[in-house]
C-alpha atoms as a PDB file:
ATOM      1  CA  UNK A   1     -44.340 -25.219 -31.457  1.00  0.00           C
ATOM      2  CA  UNK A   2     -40.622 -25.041 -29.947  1.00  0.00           C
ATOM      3  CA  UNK A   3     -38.561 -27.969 -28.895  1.00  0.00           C
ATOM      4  CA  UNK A   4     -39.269 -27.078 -25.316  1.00  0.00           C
ATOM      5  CA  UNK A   5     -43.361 -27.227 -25.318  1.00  0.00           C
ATOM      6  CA  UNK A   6     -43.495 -30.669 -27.481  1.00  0.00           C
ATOM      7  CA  UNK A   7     -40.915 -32.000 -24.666  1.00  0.00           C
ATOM      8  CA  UNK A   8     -43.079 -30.605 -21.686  1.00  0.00           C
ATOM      9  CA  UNK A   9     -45.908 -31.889 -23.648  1.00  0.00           C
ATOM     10  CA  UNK A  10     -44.950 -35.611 -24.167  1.00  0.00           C
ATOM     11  CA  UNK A  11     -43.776 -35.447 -20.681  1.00  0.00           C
ATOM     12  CA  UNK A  12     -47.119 -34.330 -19.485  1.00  0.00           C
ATOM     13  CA  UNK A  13     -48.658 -37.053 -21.592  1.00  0.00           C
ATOM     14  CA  UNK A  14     -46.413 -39.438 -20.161  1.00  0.00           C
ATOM     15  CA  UNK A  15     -46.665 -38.976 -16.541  1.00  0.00           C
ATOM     16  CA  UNK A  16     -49.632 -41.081 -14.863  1.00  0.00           C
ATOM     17  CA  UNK A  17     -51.898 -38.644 -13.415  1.00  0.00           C
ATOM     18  CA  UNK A  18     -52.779 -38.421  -9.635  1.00  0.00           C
ATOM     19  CA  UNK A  19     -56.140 -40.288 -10.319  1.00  0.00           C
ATOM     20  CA  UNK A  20     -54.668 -43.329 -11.953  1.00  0.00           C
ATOM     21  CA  UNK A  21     -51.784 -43.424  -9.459  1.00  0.00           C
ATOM     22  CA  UNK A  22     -54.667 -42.953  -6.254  1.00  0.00           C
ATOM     23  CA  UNK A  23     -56.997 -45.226  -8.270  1.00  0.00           C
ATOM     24  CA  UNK A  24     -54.267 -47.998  -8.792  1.00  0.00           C
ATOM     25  CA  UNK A  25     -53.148 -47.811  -5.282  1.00  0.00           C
ATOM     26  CA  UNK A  26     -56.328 -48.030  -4.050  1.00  0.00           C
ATOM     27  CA  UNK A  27     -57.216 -51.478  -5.642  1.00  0.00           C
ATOM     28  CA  UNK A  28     -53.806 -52.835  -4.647  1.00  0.00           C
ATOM     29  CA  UNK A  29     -54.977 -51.572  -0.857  1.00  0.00           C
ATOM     30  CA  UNK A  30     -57.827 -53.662  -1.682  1.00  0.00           C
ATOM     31  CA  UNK A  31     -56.171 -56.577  -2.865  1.00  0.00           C
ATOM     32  CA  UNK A  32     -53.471 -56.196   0.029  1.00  0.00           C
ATOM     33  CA  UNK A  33     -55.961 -56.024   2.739  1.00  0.00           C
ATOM     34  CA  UNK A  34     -57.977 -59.124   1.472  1.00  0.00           C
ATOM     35  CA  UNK A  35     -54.625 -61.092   1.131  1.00  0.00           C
ATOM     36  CA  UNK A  36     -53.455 -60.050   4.606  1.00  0.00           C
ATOM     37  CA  UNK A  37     -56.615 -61.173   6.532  1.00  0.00           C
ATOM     38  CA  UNK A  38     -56.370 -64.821   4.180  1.00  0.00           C
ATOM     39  CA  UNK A  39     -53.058 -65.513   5.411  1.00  0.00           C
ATOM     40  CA  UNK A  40     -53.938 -64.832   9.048  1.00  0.00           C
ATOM     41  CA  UNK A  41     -56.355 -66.540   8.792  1.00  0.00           C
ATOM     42  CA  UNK A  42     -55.021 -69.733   6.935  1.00  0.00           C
ATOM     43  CA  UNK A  43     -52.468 -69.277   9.956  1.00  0.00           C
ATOM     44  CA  UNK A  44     -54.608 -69.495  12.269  1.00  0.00           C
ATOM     45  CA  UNK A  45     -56.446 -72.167  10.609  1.00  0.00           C
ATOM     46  CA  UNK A  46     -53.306 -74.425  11.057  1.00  0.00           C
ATOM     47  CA  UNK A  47     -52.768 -73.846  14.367  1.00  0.00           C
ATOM     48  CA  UNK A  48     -50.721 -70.429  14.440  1.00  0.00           C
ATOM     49  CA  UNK A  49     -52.031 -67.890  17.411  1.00  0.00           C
ATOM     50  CA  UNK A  50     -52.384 -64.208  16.614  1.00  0.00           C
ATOM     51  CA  UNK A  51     -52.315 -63.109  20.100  1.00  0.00           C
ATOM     52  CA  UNK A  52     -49.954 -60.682  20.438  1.00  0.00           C
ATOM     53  CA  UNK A  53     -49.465 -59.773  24.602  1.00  0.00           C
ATOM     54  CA  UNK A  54     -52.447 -61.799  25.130  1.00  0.00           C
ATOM     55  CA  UNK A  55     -54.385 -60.263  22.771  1.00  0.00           C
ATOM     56  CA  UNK A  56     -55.793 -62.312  20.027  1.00  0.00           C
ATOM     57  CA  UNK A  57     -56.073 -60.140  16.696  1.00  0.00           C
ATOM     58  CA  UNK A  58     -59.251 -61.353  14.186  1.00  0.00           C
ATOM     59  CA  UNK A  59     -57.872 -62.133  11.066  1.00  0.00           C
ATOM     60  CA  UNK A  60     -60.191 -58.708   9.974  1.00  0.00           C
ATOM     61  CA  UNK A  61     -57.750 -56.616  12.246  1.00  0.00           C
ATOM     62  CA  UNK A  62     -55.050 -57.419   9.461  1.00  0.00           C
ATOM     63  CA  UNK A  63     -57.064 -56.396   6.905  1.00  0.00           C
ATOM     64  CA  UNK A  64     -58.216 -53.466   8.398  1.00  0.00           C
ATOM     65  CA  UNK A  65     -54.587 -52.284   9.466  1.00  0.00           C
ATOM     66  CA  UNK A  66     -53.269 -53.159   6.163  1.00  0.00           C
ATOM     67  CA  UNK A  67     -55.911 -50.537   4.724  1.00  0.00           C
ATOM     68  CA  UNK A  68     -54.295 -47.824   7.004  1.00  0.00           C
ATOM     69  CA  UNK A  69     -50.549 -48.476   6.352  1.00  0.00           C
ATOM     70  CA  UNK A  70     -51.145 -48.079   2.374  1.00  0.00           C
ATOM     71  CA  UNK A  71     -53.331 -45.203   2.858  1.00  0.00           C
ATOM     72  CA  UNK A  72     -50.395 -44.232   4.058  1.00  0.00           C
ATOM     73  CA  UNK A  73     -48.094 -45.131   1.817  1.00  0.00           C
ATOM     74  CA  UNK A  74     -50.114 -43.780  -1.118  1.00  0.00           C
ATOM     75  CA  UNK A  75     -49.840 -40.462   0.929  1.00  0.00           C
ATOM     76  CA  UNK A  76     -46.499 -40.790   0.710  1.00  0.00           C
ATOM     77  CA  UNK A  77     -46.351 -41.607  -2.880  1.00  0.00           C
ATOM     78  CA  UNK A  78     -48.298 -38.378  -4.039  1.00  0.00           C
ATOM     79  CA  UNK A  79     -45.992 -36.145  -1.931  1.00  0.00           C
ATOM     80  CA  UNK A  80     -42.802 -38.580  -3.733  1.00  0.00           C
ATOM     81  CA  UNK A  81     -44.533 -37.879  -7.047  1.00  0.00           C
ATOM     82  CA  UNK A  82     -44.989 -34.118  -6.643  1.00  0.00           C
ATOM     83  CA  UNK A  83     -41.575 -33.306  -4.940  1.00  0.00           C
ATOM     84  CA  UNK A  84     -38.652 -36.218  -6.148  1.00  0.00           C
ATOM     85  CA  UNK A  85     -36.991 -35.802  -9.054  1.00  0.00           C
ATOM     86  CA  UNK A  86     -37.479 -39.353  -9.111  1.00  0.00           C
ATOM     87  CA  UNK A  87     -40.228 -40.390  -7.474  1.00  0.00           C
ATOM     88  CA  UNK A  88     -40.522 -44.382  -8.957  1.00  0.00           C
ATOM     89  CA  UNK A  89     -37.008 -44.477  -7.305  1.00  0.00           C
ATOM     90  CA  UNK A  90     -37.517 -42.283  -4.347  1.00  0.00           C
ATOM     91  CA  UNK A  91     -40.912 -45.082  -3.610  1.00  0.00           C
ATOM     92  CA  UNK A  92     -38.923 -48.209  -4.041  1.00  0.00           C
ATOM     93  CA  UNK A  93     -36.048 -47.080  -1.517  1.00  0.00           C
ATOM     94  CA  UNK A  94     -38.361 -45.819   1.059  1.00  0.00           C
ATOM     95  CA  UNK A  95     -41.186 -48.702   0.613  1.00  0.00           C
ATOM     96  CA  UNK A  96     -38.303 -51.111   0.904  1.00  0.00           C
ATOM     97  CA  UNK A  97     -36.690 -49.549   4.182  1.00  0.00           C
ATOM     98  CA  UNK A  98     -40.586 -48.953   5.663  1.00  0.00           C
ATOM     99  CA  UNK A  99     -41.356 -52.531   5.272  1.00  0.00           C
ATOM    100  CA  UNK A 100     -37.831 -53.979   6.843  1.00  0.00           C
ATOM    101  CA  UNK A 101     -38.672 -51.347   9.593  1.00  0.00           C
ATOM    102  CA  UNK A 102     -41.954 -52.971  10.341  1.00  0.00           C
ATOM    103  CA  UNK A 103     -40.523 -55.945  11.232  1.00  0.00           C
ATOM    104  CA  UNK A 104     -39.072 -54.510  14.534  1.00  0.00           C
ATOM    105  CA  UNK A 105     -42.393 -54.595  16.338  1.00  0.00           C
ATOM    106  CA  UNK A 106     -42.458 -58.004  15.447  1.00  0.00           C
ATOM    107  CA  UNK A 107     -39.531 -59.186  16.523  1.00  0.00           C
ATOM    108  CA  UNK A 108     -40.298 -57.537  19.308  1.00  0.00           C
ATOM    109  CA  UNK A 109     -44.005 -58.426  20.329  1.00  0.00           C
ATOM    110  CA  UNK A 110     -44.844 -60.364  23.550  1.00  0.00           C
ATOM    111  CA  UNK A 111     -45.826 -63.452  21.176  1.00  0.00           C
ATOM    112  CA  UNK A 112     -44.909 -66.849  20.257  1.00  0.00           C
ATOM    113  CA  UNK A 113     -41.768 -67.072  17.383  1.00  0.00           C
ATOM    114  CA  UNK A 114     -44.532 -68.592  14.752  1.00  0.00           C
ATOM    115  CA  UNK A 115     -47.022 -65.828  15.738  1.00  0.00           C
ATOM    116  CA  UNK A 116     -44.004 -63.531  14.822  1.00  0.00           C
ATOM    117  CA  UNK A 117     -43.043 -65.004  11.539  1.00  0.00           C
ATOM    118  CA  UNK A 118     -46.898 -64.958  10.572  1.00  0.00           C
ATOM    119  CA  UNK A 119     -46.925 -60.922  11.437  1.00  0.00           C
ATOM    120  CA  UNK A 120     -43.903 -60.536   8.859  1.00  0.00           C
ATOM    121  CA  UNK A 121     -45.339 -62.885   6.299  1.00  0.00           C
ATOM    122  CA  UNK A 122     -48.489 -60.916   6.351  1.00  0.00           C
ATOM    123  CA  UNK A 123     -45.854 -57.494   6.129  1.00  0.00           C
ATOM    124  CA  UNK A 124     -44.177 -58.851   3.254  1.00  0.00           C
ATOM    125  CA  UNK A 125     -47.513 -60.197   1.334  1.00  0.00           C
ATOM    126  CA  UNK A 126     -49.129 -56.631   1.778  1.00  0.00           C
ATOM    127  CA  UNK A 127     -45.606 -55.030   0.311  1.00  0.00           C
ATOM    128  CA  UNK A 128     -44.974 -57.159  -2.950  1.00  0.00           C
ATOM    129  CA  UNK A 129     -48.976 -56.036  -3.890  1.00  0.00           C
ATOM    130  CA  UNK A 130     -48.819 -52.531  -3.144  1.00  0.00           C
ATOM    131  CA  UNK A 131     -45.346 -51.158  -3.878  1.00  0.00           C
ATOM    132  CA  UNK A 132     -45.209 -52.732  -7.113  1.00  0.00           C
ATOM    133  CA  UNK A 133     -48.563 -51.607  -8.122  1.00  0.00           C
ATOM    134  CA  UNK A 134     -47.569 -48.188  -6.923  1.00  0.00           C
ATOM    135  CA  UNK A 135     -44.297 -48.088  -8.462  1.00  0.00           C
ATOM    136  CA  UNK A 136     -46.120 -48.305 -11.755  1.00  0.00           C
ATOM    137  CA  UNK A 137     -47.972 -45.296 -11.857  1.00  0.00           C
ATOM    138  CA  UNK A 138     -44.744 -43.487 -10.703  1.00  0.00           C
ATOM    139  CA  UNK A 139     -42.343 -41.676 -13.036  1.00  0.00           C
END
């Protein structure tokens, strides 16, 4: 066996396959979603609103749109792991910028300042359990 197969080899061997990287993201999606909707809802259990322009979102609507935006982001993650030349890297830079983006509609939303900060807390809680958990599974 030549230098160059045992190399490709252990490399193979060493690389997380789609399945565990899909399978891990999924439970952190999971785990993200339920966190989400308990911190909107301990929010709202203290007296925060979640009406946004009126609108009052159910603490479920956090989960459920927490579920979307790491579908999302796992999406993105196979396509980082198939095409970056490093993709654990190429993740942790983009996750970072997406989730400092995501505050804009925030800041922005027809909603009271505590509302607001509750939206980004529930942004950040949703990032530091997927990306990490991601990031793993990524070479």
């Amino acid at each position: 066996m030549s230098t160059a197969t045992v190399s490709a080899a252990r490399t193979a061997a060493a690389a997380p396959s789609y399945g565990s990287l899909l399978l891990s993201g999924a439970a952190a999606t999971v785990g993200a979603a339920v966190a989400t909707a308990l911190v909107a809802a301990a929010g709202q259990a203290v007296g925060i609103s979640t009406a946004v322009a009126g609108q009052e979102i159910p603490a479920s609507g956090f989960g459920v749109m927490t579920v979307i935006f790491a579908v999302l982001g796992l999406v993105i993650a196979t396509a980082l792991r198939r095409f970056a030349r490093r993709p654990r890297t190429a993740w942790l830079r983009t996750t970072v910028v997406l989730t400092a983006l995501s505050f804009v509609p925030d800041v922005l939303a027809d909603a009271a300042v505590s509302t607001k900060v509750l939206l980004m807390v529930t942004h950040v809680v949703a990032a530091a359990i997927v990306i990490p958990a991601v990031a793993r599974r990524l070479s």
